[in-house]
Protein backbone atom coordinates (compact mmCIF):
# COMPACT_ATOMS: atom_id res chain seq x y z
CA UNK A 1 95.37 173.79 48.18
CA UNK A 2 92.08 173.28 45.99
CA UNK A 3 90.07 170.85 45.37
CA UNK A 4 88.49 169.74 42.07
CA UNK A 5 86.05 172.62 42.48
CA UNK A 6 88.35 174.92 43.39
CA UNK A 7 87.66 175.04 46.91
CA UNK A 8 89.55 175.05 49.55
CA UNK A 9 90.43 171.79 51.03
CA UNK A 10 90.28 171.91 54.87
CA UNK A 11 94.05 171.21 56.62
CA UNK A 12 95.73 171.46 53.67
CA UNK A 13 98.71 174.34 53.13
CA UNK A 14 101.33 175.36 50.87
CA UNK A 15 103.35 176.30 53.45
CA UNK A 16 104.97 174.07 56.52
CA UNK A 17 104.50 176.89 58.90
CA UNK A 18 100.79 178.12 58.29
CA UNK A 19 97.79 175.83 58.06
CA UNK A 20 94.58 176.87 56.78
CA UNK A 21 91.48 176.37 59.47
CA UNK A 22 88.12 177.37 59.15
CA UNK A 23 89.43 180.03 56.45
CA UNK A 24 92.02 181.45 58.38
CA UNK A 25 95.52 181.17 59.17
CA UNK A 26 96.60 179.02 62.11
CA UNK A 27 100.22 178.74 63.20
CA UNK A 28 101.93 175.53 63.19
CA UNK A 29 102.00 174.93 67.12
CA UNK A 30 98.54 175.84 67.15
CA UNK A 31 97.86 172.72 64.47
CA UNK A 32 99.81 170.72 66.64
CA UNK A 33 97.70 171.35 69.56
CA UNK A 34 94.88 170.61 67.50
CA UNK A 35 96.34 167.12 66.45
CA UNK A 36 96.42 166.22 70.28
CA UNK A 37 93.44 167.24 71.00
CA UNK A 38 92.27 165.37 68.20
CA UNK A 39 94.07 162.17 69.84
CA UNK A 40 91.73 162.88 72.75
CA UNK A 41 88.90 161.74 70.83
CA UNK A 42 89.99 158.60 69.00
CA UNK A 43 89.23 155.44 71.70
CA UNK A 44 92.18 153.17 72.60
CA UNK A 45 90.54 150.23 72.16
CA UNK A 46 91.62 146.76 70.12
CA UNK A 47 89.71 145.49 66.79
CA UNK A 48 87.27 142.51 67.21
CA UNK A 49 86.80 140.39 64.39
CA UNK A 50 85.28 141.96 61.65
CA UNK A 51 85.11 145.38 63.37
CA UNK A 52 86.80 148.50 62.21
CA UNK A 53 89.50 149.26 64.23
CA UNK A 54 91.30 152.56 66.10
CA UNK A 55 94.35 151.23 67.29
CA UNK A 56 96.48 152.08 64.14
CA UNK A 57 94.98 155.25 63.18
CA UNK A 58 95.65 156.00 66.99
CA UNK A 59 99.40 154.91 66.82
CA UNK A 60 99.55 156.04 63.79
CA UNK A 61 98.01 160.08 65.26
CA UNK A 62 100.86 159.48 68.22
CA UNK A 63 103.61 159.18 65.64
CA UNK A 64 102.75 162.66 63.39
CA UNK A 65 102.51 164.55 67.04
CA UNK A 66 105.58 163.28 67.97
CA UNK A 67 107.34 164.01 64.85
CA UNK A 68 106.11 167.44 64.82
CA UNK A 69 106.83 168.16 68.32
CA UNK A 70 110.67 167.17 67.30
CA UNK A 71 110.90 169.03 64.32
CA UNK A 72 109.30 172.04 66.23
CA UNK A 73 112.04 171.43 68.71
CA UNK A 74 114.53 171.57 65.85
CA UNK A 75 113.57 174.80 64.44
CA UNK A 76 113.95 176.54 68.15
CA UNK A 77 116.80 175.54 68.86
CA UNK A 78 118.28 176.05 65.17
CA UNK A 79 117.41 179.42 65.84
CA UNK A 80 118.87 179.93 69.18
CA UNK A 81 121.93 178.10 68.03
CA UNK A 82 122.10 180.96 64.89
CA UNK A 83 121.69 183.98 66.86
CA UNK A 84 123.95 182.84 68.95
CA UNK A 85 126.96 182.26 66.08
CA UNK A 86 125.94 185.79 65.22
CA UNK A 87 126.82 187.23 68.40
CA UNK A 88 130.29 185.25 68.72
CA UNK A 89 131.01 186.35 65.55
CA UNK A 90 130.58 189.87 66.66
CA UNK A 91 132.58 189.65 69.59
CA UNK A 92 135.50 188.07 67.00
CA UNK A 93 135.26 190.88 65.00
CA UNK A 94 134.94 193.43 68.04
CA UNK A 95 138.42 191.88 69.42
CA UNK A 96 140.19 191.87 66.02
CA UNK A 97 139.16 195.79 65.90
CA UNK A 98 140.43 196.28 69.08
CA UNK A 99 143.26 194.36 69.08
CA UNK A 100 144.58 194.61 65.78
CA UNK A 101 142.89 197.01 63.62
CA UNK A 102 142.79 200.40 65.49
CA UNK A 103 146.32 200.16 66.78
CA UNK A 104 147.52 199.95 63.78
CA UNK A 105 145.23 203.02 62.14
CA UNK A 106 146.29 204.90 65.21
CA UNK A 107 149.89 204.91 64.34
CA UNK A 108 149.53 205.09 60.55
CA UNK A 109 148.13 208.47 61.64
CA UNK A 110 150.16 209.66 64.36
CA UNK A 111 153.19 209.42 61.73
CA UNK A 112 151.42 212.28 59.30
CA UNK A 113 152.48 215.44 60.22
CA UNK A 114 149.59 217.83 60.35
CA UNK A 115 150.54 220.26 58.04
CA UNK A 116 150.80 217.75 55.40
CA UNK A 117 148.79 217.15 52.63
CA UNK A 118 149.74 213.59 52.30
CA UNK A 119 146.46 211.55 53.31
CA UNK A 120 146.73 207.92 54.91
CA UNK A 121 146.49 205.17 52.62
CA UNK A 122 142.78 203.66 52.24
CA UNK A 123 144.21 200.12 53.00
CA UNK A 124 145.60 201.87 56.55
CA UNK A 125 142.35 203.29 57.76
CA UNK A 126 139.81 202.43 59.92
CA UNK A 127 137.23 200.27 58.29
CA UNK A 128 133.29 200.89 58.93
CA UNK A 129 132.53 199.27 62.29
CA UNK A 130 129.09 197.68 61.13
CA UNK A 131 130.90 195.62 58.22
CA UNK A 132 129.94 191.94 57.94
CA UNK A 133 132.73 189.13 58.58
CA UNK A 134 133.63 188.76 54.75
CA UNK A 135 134.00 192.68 54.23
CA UNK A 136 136.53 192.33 57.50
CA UNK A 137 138.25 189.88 56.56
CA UNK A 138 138.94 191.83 52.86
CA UNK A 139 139.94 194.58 54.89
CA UNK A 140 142.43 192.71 57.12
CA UNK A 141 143.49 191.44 53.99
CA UNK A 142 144.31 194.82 52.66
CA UNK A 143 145.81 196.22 55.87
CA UNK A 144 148.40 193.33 56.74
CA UNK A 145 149.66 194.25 53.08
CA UNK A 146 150.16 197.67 53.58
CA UNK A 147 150.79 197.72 57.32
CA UNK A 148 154.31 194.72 56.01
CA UNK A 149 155.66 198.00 53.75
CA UNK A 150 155.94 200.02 56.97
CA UNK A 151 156.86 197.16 59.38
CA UNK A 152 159.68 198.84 61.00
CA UNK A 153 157.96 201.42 61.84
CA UNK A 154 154.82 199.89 63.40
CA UNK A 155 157.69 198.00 65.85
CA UNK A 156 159.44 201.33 66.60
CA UNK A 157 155.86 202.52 67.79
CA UNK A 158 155.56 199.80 70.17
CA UNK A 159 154.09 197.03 68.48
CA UNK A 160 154.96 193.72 69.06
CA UNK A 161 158.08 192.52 66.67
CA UNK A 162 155.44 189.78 65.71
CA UNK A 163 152.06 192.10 65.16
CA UNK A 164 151.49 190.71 61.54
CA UNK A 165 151.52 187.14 62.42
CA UNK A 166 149.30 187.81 65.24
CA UNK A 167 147.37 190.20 63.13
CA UNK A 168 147.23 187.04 60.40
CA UNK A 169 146.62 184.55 63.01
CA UNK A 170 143.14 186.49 64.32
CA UNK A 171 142.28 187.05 61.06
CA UNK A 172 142.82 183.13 59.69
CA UNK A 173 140.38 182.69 63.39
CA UNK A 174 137.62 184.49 62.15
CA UNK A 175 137.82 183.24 58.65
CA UNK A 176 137.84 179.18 59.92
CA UNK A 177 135.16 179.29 62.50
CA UNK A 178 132.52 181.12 59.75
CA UNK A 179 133.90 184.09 58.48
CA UNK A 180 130.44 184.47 56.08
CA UNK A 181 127.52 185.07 58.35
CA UNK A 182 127.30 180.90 59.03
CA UNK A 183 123.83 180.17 59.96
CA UNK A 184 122.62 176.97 61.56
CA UNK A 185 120.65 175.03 59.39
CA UNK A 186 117.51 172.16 60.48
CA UNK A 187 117.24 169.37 58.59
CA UNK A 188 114.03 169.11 55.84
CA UNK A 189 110.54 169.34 57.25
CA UNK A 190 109.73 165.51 56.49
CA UNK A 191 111.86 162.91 55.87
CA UNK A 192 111.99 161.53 52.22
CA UNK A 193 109.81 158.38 51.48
């Protein structure tokens, strides 16, 4: 931020992460630590009459650290809380490959003879491992489709009479509990007025 003269004005920052300090860059904890320290300094002591007073700019010093502290609290464990969604939603996917997915692509192509020039369906093959929960959800989509046409022969193969619901049932899981990538999200970075 600049001031009438287009100078920098000391503190001030664009961004709620980065404050400017002696022209450079200081992280936000670092500011924060700076703010205490700065509480350090101001007396706790009560106005006489007529004299100018440090209680409330004191109080008021003890609020702003606090705040920040819990906002800075907020944003950790936001974050933890988001990688961790990330790796359950692996593991969902991981099981609905395992479970569902790859015996069904392994029959589909145990039931091509080799000599064949028949191919297996795109909606019957394996999908790429590294997809994202929407793509595998499109694909699951596509496969319990194809997979009902040749039902019988799935069951003959020795999969469960019910595979499809179960099939539907994991996919309908992963599609509830944040089948897009969910990501945890803090509240704003002040409070309005």
């Amino acid at each position: 931020m600049k001031d009438a003269r287009g100078r920098d004005v000391p503190g001030a920052s664009a961004s709620t992460h980065i404050h400017r300090k002696g022209g450079r860059d200081v992280p936000e904890t670092e500011a924060g630590d700076g703010l205490v320290r700065a509480g350090a300094l101001v007396p706790r002591r009560e106005p006489g009459v007529g004299a100018l007073g440090y209680a409330s700019a004191r109080d008021m010093l003890d609020d702003v650290v606090q705040l920040l502290r819990t906002y800075a609290g907020a944003q950790h464990s936001g974050h933890d809380l988001s990688r961790a969604e990330v790796r359950r939603q692996a593991d969902q996917i991981a099981r609905l490959f395992d479970r569902h997915i790859r015996p069904i692509v392994t029959i589909a192509r145990s039931q091509i003879a080799p000599e064949s020039d028949a191919g297996l369906p795109s909606a019957l093959r394996l999908p790429k491992a590294n997809l994202g929960s929407t793509k595998v959800l499109a694909a699951c989509d596509g496969m319990i489709e194809a997979a009902r046409q040749f039902e019988a022969v799935f069951v003959a193969n020795g999969l469960p009479a019910n595979f499809l619901a179960q099939f539907q049932g994991a996919r309908d899981t992963l599609a509830r509990e944040g089948g897009c990538e969910a990501t945890w999200v803090v509240g704003p970075a002040f409070p309005a007025g």
